[in-house]
N, C-alpha and C. Protein backbone atom coordinates (compact mmCIF):
# COMPACT_ATOMS: atom_id res chain seq x y z
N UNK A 1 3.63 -4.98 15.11
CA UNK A 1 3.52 -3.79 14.28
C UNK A 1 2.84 -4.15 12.96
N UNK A 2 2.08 -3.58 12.67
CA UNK A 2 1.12 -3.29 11.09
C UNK A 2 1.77 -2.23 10.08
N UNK A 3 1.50 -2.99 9.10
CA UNK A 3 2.06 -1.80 7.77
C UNK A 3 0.47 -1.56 7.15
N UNK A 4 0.53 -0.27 7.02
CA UNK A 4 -0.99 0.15 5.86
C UNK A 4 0.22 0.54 4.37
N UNK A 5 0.02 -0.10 3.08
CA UNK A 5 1.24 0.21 2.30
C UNK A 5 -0.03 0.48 0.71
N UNK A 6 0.80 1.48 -0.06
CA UNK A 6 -0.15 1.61 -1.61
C UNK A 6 1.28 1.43 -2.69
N UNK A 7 0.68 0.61 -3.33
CA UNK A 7 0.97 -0.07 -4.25
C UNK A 7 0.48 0.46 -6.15
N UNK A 8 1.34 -0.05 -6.33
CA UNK A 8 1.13 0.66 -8.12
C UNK A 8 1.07 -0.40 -8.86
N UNK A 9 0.07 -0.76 -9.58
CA UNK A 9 -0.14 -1.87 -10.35
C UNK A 9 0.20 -1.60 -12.00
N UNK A 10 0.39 -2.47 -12.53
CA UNK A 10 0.99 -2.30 -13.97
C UNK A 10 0.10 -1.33 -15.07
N UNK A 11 -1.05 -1.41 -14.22
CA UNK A 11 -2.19 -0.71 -15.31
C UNK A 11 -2.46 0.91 -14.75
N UNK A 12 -1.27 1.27 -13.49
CA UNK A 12 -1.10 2.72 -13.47
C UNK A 12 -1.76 2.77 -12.34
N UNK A 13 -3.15 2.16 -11.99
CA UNK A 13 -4.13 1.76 -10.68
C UNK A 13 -3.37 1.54 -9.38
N UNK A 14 -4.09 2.05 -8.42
CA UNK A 14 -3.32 2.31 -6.97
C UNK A 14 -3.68 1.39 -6.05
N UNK A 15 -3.56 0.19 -5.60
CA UNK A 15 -4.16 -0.63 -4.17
C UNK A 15 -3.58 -0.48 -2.91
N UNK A 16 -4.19 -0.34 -1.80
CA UNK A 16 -3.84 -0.20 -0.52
C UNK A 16 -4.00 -1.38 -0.34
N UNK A 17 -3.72 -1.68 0.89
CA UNK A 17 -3.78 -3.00 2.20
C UNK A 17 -3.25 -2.59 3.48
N UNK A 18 -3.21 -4.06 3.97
CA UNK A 18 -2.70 -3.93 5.51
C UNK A 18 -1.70 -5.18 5.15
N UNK A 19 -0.68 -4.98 6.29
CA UNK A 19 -0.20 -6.78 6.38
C UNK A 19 0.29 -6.48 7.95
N UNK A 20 0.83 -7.39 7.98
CA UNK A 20 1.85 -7.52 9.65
C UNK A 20 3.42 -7.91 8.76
N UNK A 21 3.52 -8.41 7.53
CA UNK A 21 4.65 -8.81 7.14
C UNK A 21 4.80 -8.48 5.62
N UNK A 22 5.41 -7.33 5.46
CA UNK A 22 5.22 -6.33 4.09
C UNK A 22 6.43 -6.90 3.76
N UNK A 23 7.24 -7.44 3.76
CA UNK A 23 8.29 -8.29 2.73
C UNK A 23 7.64 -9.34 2.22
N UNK A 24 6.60 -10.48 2.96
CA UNK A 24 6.20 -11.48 2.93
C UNK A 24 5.07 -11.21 1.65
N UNK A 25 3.93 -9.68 2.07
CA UNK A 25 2.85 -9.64 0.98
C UNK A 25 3.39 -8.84 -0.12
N UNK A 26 4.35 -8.45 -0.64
CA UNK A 26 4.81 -8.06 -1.59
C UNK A 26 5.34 -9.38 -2.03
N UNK A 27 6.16 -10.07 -1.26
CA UNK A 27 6.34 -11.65 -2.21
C UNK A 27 5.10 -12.06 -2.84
N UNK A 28 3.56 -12.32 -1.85
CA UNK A 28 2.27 -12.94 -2.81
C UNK A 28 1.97 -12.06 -3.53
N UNK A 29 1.90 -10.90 -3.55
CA UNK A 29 1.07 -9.84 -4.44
C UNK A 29 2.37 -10.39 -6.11
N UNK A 30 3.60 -10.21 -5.54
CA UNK A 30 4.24 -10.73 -7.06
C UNK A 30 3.78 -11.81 -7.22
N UNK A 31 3.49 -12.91 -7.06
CA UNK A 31 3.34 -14.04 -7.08
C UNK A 31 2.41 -14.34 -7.70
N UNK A 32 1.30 -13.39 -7.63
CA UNK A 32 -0.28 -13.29 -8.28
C UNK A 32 -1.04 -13.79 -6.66
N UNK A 33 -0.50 -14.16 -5.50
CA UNK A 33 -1.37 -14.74 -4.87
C UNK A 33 -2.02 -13.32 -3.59
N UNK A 34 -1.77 -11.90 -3.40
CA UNK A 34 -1.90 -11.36 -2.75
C UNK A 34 -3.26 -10.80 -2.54
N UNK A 35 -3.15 -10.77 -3.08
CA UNK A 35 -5.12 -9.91 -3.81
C UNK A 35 -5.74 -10.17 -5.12
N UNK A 36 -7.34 -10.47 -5.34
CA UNK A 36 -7.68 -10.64 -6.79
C UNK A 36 -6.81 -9.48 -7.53
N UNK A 37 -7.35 -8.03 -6.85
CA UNK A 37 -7.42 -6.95 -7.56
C UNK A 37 -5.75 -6.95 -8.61
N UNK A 38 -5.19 -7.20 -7.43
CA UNK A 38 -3.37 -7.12 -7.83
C UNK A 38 -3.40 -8.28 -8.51
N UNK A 39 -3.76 -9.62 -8.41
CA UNK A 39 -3.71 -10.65 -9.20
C UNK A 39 -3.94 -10.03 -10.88
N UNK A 40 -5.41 -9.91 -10.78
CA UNK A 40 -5.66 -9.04 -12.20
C UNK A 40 -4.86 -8.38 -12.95
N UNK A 41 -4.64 -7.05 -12.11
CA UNK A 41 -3.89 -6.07 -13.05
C UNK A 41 -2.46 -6.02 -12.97
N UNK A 42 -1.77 -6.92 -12.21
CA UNK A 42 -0.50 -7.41 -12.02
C UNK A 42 0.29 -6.11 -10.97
N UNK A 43 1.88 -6.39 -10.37
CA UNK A 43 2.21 -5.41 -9.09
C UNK A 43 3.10 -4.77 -10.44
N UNK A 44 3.48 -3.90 -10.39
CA UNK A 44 4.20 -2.70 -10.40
C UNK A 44 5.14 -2.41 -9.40
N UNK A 45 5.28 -1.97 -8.34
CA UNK A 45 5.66 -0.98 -7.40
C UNK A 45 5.09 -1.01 -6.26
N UNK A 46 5.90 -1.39 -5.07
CA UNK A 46 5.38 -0.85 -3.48
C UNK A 46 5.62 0.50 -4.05
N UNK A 47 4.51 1.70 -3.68
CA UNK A 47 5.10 2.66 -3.58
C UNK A 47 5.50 3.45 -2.06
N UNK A 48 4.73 3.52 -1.01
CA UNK A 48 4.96 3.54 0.15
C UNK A 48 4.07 2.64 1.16
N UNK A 49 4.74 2.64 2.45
CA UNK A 49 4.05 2.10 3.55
C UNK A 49 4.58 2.55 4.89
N UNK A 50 3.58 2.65 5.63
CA UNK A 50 3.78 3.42 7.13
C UNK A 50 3.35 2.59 8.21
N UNK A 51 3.94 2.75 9.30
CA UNK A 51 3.65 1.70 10.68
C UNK A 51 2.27 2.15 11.16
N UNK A 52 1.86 1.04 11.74
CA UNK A 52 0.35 1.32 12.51
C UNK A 52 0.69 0.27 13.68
N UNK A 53 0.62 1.09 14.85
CA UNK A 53 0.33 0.12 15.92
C UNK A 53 -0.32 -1.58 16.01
N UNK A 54 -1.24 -1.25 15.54
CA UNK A 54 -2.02 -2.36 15.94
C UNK A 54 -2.99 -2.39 14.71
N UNK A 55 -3.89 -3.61 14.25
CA UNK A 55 -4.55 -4.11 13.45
C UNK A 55 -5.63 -3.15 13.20
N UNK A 56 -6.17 -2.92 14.43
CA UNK A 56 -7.13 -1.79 14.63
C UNK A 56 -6.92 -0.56 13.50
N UNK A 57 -5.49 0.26 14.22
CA UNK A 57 -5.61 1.45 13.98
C UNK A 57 -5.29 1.15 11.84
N UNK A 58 -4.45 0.54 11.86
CA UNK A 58 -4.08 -0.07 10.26
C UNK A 58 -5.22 -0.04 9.39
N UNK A 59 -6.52 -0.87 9.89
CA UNK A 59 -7.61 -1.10 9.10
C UNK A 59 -8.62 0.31 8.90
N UNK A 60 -8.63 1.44 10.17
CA UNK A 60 -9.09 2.31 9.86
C UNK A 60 -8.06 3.59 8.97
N UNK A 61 -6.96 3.31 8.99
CA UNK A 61 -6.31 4.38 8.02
C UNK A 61 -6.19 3.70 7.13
N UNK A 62 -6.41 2.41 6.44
CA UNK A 62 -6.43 2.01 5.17
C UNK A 62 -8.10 2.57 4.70
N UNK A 63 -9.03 2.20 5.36
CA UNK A 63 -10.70 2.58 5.01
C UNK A 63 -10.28 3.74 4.59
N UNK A 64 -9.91 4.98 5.37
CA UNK A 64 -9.95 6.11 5.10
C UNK A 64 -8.97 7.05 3.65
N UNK A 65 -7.79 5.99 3.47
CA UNK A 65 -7.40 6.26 2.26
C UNK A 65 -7.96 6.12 1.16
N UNK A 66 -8.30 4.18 1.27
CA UNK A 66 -8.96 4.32 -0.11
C UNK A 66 -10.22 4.86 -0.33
N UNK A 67 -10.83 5.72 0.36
CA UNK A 67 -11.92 6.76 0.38
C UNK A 67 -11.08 7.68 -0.82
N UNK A 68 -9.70 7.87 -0.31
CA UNK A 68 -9.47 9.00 -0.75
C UNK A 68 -9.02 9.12 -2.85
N UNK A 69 -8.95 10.24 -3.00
CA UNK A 69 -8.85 10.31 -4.84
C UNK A 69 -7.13 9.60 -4.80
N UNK A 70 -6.48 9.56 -6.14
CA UNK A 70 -5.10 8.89 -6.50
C UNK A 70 -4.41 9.98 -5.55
N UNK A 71 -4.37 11.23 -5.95
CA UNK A 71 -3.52 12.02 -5.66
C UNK A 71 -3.69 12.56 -4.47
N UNK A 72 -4.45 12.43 -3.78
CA UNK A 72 -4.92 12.47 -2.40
C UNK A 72 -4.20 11.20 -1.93
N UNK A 73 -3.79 10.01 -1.74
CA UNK A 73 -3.65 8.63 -1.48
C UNK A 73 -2.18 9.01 -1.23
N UNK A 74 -1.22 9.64 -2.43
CA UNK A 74 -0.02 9.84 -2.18
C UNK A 74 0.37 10.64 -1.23
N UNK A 75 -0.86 12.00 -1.34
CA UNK A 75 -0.26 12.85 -0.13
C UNK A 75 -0.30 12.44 1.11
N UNK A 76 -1.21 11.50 1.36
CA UNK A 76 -1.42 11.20 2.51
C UNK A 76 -0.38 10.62 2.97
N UNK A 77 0.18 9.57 2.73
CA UNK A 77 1.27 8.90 2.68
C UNK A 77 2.61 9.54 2.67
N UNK A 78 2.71 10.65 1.67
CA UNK A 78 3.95 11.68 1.90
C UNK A 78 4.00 12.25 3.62
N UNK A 79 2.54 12.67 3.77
CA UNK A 79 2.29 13.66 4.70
C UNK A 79 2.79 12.82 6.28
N UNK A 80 2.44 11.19 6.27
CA UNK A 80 2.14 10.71 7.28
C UNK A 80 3.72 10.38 8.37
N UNK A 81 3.62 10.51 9.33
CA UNK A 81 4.68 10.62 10.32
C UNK A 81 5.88 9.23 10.47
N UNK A 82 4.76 7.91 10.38
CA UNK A 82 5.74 6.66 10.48
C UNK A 82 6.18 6.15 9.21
N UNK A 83 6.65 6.92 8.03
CA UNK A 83 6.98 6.28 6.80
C UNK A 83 8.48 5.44 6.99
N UNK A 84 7.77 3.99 6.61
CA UNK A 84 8.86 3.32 6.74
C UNK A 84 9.20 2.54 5.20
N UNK A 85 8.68 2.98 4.22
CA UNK A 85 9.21 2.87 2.77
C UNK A 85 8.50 3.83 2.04
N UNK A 86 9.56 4.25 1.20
CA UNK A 86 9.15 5.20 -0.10
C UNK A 86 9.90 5.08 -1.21
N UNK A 87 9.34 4.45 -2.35
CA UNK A 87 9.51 4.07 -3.48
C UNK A 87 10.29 5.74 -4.19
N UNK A 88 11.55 5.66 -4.76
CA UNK A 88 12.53 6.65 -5.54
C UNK A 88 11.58 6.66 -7.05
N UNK A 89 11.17 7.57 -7.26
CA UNK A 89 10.34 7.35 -8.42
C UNK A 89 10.45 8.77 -9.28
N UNK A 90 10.53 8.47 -10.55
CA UNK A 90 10.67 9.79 -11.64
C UNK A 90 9.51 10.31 -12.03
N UNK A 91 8.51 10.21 -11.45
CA UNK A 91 7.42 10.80 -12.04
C UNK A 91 7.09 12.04 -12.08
């Protein structure tokens, strides 16, 4: 199983990914070792992540998010059927 998951970085900025082990890349992304981008602007917040079959289908619904605007990114993610984390958030 694949996670496609978006993330909130300290500077308010939104990053997607993929992993196979979303406990494991939330450990490197804190770590500074997950991504430049997240390295840079430091993690914030998993905010959600949803199951994807396979590597395949993961990599094309990540392409297609981060196509998408901030607030588009969340709905998608609200909207999507396999949510298997969602960040409790006051915003």
């Amino acid at each position: 199983m694949w996670y496609v998951y978006l993330l909130r970085c300290e500077d308010g900025t939104l990053y997607t990914g993929i992993t196979k082990d979303l406990h494991q890349r939330m450990r490197s992304h804190a770590a500074g070792n997950g991504s430049s981008y997240v390295a840079g602007k430091g993690l914030d917040i998993l905010l959600y992540a949803v199951q994807a079959e396979n590597r395949s289908r993961a990599s094309k619904a990540e392409h297609h998010v981060k196509s998408l605007r901030p607030q588009q990114k969340t709905e998608w993610f609200q909207a999507h059927d396999h949510v298997v984390y969602q960040a409790l958030r006051d915003e």
